[in-house]
C-alpha atoms as a PDB file:
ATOM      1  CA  UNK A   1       3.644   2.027  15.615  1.00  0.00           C
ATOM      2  CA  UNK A   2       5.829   4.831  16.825  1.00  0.00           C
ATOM      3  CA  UNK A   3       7.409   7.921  14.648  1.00  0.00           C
ATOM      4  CA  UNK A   4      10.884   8.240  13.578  1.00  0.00           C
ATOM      5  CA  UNK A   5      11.158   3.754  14.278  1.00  0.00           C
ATOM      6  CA  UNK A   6      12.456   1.106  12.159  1.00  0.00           C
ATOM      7  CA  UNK A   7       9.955  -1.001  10.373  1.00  0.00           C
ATOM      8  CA  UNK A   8       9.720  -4.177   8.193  1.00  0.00           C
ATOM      9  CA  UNK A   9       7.484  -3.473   4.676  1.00  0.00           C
ATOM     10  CA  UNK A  10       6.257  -6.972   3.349  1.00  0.00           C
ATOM     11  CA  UNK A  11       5.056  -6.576  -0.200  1.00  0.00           C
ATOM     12  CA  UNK A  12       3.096  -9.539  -2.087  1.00  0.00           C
ATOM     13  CA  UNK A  13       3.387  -9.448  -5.699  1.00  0.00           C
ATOM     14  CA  UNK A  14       0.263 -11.398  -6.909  1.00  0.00           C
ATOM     15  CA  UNK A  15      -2.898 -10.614  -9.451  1.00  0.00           C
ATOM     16  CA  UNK A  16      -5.956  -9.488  -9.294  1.00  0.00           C
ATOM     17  CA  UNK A  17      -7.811 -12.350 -10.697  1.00  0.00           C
ATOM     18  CA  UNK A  18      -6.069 -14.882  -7.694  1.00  0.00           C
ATOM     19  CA  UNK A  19      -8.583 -15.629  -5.026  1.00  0.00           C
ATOM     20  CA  UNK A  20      -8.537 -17.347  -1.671  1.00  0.00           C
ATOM     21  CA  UNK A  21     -11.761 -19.385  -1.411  1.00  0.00           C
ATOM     22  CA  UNK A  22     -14.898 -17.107  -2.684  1.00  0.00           C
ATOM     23  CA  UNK A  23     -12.396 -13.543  -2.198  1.00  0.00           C
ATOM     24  CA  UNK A  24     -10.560 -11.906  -4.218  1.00  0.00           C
ATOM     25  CA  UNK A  25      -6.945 -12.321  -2.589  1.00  0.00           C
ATOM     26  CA  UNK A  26      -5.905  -9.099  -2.157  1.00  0.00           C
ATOM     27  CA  UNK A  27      -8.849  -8.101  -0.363  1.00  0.00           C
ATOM     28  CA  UNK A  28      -8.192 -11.367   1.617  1.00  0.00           C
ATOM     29  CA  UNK A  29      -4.849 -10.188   2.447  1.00  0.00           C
ATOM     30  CA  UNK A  30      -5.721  -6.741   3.711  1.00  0.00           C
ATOM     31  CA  UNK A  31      -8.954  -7.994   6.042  1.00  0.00           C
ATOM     32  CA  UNK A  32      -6.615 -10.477   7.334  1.00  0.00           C
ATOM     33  CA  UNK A  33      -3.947  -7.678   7.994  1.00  0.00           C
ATOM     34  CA  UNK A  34      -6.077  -5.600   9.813  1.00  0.00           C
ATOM     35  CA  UNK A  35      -7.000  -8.404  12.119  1.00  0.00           C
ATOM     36  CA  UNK A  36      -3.962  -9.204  12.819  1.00  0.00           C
ATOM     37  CA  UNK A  37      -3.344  -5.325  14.015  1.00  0.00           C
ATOM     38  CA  UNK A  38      -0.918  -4.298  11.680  1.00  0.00           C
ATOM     39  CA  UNK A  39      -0.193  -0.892  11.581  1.00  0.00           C
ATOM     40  CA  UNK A  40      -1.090  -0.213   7.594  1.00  0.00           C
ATOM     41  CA  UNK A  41      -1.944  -2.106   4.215  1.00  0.00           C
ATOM     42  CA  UNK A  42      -2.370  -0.814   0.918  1.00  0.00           C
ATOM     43  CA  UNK A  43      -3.003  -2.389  -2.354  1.00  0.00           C
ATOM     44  CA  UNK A  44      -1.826  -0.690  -5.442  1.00  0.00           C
ATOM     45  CA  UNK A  45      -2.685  -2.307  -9.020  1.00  0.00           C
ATOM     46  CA  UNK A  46      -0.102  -2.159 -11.997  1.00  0.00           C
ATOM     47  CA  UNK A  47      -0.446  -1.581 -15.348  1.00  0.00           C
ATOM     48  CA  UNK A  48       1.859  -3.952 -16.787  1.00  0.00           C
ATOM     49  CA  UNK A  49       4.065  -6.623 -15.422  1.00  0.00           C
ATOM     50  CA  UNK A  50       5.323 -10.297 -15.079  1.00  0.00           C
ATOM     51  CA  UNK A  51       6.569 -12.923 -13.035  1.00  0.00           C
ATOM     52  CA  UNK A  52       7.774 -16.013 -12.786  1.00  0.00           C
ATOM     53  CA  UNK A  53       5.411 -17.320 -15.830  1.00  0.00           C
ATOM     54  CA  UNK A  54       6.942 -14.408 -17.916  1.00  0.00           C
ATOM     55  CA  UNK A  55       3.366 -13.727 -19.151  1.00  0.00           C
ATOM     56  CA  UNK A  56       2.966  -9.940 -19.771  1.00  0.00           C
ATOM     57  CA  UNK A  57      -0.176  -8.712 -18.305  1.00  0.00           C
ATOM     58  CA  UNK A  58      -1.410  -5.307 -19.706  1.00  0.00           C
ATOM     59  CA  UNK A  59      -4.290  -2.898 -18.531  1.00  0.00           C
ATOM     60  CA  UNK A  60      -4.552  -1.709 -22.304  1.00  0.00           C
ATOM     61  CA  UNK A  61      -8.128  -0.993 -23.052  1.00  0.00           C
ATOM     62  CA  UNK A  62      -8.270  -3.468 -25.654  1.00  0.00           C
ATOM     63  CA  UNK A  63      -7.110  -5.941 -23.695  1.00  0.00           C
ATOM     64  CA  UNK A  64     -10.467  -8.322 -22.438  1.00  0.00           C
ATOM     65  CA  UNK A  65      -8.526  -9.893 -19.177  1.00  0.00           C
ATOM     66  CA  UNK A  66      -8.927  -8.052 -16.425  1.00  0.00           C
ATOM     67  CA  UNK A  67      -5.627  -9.956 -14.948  1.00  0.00           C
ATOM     68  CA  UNK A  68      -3.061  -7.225 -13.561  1.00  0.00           C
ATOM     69  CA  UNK A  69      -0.430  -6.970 -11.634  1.00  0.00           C
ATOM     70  CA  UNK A  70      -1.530  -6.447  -8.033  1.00  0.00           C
ATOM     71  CA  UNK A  71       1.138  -5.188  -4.511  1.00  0.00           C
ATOM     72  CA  UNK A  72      -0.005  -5.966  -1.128  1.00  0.00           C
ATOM     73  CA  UNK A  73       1.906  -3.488   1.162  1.00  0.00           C
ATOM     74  CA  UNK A  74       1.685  -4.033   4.725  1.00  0.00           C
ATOM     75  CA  UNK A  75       4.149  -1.824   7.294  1.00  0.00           C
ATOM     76  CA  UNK A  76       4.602  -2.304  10.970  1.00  0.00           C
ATOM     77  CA  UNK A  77       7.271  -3.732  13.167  1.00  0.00           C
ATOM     78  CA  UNK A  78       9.557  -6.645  11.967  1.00  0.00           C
ATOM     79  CA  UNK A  79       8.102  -8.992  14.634  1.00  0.00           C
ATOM     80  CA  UNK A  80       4.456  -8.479  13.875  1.00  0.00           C
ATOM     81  CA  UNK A  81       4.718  -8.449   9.743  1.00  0.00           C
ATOM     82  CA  UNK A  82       6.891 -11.561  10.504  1.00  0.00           C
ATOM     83  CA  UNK A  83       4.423 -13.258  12.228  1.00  0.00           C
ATOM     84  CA  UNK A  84       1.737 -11.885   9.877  1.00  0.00           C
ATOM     85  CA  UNK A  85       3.596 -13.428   7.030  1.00  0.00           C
ATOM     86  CA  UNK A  86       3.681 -16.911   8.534  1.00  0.00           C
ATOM     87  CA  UNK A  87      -0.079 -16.973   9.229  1.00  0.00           C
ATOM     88  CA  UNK A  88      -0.632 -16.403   5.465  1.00  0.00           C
ATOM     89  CA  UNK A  89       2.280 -18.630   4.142  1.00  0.00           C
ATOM     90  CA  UNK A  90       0.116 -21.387   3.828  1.00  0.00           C
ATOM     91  CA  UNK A  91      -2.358 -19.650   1.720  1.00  0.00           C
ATOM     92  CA  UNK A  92       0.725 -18.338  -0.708  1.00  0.00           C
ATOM     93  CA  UNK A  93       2.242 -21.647  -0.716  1.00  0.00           C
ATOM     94  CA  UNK A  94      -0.632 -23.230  -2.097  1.00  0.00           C
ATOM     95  CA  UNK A  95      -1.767 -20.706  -4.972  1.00  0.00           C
ATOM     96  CA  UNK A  96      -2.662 -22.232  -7.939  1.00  0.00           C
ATOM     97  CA  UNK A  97      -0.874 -19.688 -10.306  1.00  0.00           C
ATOM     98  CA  UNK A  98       3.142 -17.403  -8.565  1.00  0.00           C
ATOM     99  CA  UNK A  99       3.529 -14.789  -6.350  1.00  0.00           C
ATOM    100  CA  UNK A 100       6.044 -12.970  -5.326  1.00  0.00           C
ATOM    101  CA  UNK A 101       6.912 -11.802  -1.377  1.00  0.00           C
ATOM    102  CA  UNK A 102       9.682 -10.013  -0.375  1.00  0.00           C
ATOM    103  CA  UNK A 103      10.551  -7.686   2.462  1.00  0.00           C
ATOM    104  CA  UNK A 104      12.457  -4.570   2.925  1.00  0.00           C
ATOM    105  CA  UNK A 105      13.589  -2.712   6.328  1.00  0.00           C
ATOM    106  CA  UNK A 106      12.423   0.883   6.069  1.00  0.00           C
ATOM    107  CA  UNK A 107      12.199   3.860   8.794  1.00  0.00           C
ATOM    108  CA  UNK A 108       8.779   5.666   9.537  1.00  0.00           C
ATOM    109  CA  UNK A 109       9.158   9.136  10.406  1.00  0.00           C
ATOM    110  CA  UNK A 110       5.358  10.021  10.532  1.00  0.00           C
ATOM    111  CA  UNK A 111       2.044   7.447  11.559  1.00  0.00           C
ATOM    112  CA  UNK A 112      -0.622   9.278  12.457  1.00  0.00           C
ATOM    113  CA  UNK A 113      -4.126   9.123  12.099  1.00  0.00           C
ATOM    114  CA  UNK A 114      -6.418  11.430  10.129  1.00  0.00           C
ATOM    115  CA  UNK A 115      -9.765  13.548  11.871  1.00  0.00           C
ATOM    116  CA  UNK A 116     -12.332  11.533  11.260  1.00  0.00           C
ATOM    117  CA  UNK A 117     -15.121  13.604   8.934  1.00  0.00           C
ATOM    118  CA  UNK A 118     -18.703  14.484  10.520  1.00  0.00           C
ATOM    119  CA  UNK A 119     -20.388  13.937   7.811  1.00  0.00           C
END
């Protein structure tokens, strides 16, 4: 992905209890991202939300579910994360409990990559 170049930033709104097969989904999401070459994925976890089900999920410390609100970011250009979002479709399509995908055209001004540490 080039600097200063318009992107496409596909974000899945899902949970961190929903799995695909024997993995959690997320983690699913981003493996299958990164095989699929796209530029960058990131999964950030909420700490309260709801969707469609208008359950309220909470990461209060009294709470016993684990269940919270979970974004899968992916960035790279509108072709690819298009394409990237078809090969998972399927998968979303058939969840047992909602998601959420949407899609937002954004501008990167810096991708670079990091030294990588000697340690």
């Amino acid at each position: 992905m080039k600097n200063k170049h318009s992107a496409l930033r596909l974000r899945i709104y899902i949970s961190t209890t929903d799995r695909h097969k024997e993995i959690l989904l997320y983690e699913y999401l981003v493996l299958k991202a990164k095989e699929f070459g796209i530029a960058g994925a990131t999964v950030v976890k909420g700490i309260l939300g709801y969707g469609a089900s208008s359950v309220i999920y909470s990461g209060k410390f009294w709470e016993v579910s684990e269940k919270l609100p979970v974004i899968v970011e992916v960035v790279d250009e509108e072709e690819k994360v298009l394409s990237f979002y078809e090969s998972i479709t399927p998968i979303l399509d058939n969840m047992r409990y909602g998601c959420m995908v949407t899609t937002e055209k954004i501008e990167v001004l810096l991708y670079k990559s990091g030294k990588k540490s000697t340690n």
